[in-house]
C-alpha atoms as a PDB file:
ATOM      1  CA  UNK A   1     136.412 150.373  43.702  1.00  0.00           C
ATOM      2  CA  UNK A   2     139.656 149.691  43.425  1.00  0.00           C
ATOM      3  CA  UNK A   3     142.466 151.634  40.778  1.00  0.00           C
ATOM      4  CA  UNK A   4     143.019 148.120  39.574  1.00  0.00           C
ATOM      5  CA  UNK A   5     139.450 147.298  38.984  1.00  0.00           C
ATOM      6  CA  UNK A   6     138.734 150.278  37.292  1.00  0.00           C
ATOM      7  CA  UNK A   7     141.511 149.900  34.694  1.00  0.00           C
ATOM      8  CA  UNK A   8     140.510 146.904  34.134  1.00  0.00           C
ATOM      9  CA  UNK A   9     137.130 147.923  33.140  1.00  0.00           C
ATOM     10  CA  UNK A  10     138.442 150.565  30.938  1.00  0.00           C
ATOM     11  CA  UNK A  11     140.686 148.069  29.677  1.00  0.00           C
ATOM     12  CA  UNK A  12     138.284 145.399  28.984  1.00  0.00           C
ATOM     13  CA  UNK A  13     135.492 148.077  27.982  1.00  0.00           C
ATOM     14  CA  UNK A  14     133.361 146.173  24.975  1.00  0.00           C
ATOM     15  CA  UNK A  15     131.268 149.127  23.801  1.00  0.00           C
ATOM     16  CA  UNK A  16     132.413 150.126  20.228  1.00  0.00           C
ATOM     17  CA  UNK A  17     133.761 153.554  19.299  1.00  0.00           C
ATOM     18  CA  UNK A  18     131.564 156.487  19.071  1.00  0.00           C
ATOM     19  CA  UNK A  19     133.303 158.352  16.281  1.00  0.00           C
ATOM     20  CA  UNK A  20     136.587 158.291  14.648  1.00  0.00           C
ATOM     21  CA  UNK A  21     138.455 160.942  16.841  1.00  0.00           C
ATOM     22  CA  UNK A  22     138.434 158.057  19.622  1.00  0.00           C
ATOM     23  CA  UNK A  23     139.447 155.720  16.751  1.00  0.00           C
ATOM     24  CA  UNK A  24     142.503 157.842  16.230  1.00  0.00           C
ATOM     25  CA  UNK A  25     143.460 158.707  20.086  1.00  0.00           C
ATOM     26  CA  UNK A  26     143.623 154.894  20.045  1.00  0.00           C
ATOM     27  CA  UNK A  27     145.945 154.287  17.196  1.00  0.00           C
ATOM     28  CA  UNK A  28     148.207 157.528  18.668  1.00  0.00           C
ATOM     29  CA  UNK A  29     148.383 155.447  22.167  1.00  0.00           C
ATOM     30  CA  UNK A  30     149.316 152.423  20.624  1.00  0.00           C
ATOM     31  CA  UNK A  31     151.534 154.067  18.671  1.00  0.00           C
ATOM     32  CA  UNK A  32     153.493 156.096  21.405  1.00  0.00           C
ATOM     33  CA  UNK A  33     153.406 152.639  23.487  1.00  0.00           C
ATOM     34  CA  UNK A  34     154.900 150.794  20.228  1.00  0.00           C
ATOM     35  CA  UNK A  35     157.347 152.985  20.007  1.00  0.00           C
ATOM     36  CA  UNK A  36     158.527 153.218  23.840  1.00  0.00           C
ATOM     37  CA  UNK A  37     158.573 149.337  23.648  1.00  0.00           C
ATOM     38  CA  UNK A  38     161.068 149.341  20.549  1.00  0.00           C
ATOM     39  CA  UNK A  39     162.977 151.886  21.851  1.00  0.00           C
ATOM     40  CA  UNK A  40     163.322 149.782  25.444  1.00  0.00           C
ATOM     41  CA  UNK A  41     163.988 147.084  22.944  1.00  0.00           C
ATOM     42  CA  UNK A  42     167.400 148.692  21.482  1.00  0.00           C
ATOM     43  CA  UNK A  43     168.360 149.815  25.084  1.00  0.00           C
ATOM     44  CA  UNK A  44     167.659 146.770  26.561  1.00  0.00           C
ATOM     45  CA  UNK A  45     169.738 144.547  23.874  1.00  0.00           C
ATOM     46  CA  UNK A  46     172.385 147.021  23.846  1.00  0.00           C
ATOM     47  CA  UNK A  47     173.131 146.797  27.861  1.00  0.00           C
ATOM     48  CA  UNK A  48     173.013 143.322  26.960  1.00  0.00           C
ATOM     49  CA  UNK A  49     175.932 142.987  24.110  1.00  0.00           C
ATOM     50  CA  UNK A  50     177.952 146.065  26.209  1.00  0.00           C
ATOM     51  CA  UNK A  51     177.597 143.831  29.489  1.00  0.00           C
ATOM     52  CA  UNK A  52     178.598 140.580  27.399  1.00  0.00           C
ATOM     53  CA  UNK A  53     181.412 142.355  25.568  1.00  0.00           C
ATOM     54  CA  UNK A  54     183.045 143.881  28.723  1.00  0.00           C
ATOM     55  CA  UNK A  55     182.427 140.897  31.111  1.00  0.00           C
ATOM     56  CA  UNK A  56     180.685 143.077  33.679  1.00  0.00           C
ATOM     57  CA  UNK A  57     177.479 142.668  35.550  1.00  0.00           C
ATOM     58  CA  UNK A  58     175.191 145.945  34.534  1.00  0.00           C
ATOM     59  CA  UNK A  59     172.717 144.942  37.293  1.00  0.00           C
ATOM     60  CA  UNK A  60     171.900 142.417  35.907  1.00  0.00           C
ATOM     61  CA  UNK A  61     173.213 139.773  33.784  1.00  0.00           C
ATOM     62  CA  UNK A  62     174.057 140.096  29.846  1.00  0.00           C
ATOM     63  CA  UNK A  63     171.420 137.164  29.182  1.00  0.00           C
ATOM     64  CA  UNK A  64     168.952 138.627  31.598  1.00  0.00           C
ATOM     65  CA  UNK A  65     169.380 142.213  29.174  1.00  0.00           C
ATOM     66  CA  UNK A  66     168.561 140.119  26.227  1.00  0.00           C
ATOM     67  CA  UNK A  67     165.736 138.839  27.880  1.00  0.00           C
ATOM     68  CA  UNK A  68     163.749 142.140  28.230  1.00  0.00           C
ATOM     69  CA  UNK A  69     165.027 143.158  25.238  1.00  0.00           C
ATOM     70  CA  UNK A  70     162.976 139.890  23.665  1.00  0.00           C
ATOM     71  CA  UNK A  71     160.024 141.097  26.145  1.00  0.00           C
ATOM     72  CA  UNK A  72     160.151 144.634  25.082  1.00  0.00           C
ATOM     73  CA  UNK A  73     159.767 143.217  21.339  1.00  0.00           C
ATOM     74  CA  UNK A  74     157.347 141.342  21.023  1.00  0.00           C
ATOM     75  CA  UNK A  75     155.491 144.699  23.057  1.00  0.00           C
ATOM     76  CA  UNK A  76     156.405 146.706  19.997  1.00  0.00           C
ATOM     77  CA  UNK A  77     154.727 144.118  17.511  1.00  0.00           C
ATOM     78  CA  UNK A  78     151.689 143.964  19.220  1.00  0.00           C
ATOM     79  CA  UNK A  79     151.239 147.744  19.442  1.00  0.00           C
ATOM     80  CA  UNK A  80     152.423 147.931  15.633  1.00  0.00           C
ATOM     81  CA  UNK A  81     150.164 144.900  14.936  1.00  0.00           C
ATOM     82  CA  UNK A  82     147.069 147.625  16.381  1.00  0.00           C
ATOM     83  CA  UNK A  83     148.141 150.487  14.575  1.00  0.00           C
ATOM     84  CA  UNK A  84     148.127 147.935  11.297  1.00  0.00           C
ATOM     85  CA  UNK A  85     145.173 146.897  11.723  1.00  0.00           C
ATOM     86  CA  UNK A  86     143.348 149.897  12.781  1.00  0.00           C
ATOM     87  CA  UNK A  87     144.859 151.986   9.766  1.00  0.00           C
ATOM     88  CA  UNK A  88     144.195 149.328   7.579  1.00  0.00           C
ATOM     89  CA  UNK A  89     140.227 149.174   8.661  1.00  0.00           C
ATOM     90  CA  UNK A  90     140.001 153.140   8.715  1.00  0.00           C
ATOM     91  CA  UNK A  91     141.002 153.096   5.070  1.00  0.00           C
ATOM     92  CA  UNK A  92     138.656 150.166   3.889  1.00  0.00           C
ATOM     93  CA  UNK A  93     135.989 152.022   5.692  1.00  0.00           C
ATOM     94  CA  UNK A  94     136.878 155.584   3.788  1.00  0.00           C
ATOM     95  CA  UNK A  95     137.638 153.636   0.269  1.00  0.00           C
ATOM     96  CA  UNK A  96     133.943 152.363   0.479  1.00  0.00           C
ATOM     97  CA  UNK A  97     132.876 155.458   1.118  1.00  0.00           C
ATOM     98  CA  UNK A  98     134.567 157.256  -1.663  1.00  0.00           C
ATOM     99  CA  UNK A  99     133.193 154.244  -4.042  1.00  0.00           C
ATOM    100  CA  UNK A 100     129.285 154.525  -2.873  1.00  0.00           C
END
């Protein structure tokens, strides 16, 4: 089978959680991968003003920078959007625990 098949599998991998130590390796990843991507946001945006402001080509061009930094974004919301959510449904599930 092919690496690409596989993490695709793992990717696309419907069985639910088995206990909430997987739940939380899950919001750490998305977290870390959040992060990264609003981190390569700043960078990205910054190379882009910097390339604009001293009219030189940083590889590539200052609209192309502003591009990925736009890309990189809307990465960050979606991992932030997980971590929301999964936070969120971890503390529903522990508030109806505390309440029954």
């Amino acid at each position: 089978m092919s690496i690409i098949k596989e993490e695709l599998k793992a990717t696309v991998d419907p069985t639910p959680f088995k206990n909430r130590e997987e739940v939380k390796v899950e919001i750490r990843d998305c977290n870390r991968f959040a992060a990264v991507s609003q981190y390569a946001c700043f960078i990205f945006a910054a190379l882009g003003v910097i390339s604009d402001v001293v009219d030189v080509t940083l590889g590539l061009e200052s609209m192309s920078w502003f591009l990925l930094a736009i890309v990189a974004g809307l990465n960050a919301i979606i991992g932030h959007t997980h971590v929301v959510v999964a936070k969120h449904l971890l503390g529903i599930e522990a508030k109806s625990k505390q309440e029954s």
